[in-house]
Protein backbone atom coordinates (compact mmCIF):
# COMPACT_ATOMS: atom_id res chain seq x y z
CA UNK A 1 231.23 267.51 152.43
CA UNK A 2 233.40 270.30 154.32
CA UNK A 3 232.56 273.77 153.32
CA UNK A 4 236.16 274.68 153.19
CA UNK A 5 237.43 272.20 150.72
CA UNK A 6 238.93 269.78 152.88
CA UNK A 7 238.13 266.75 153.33
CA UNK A 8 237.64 264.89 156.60
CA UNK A 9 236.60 262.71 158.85
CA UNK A 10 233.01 263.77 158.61
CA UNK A 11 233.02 263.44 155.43
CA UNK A 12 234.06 259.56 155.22
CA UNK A 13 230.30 257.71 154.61
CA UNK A 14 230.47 254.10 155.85
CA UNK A 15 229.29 253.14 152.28
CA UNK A 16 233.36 254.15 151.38
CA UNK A 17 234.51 252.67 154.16
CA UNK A 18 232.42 249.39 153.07
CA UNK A 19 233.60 249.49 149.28
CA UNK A 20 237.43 249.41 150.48
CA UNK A 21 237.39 246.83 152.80
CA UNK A 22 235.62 244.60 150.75
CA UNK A 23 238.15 245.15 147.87
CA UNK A 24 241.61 245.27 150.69
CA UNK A 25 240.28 243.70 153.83
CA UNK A 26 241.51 246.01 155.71
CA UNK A 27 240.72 247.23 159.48
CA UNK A 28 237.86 250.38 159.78
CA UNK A 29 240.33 252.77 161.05
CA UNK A 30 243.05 251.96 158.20
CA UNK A 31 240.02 252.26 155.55
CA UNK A 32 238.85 255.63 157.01
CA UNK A 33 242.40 256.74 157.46
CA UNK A 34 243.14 255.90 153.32
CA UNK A 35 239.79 257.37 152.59
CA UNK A 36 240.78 260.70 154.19
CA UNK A 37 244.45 260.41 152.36
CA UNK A 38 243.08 259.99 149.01
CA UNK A 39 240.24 262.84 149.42
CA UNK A 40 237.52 260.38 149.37
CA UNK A 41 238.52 258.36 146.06
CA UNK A 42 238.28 254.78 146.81
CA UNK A 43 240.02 253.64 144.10
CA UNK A 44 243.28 255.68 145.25
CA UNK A 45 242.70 254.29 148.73
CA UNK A 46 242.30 250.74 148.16
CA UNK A 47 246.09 251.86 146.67
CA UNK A 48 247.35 253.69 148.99
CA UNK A 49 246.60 250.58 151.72
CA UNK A 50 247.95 247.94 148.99
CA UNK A 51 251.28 250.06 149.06
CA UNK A 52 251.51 250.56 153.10
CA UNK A 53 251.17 246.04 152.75
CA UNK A 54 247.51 246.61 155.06
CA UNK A 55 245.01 244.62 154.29
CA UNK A 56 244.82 241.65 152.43
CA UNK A 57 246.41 238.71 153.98
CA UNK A 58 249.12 237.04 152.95
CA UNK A 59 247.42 233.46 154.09
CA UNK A 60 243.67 233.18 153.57
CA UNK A 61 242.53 230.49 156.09
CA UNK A 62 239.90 228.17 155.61
């Protein structure tokens, strides 16, 4: 984590990144970007992308 209190890009793990797009769907950079947004919390993330309409799609192909 940042020894100033903010949080940043180095601080996003791909373990976080993993967790949201699994859950959204959603591209890397929109993950990481919602993971630096949110502080780190995944939970507000995966939120924060389901409100911006990224990530899951609208049609699942099969």
């Amino acid at each position: 984590m940042s020894t100033q209190g903010e949080f940043g890009l180095k601080d996003v793990t791909a373990q976080m990144i993993k967790t949201v797009r699994k859950e959204t769907r959603a591209g890397t950079i929109d993950c990481r970007d919602a993971l630096i947004e949110s502080q780190g919390d995944t939970d507000k993330a995966i939120e924060i992308l389901k409100q911006k309409g990224i990530g899951t799609p609208k049609k699942v192909w099969v």
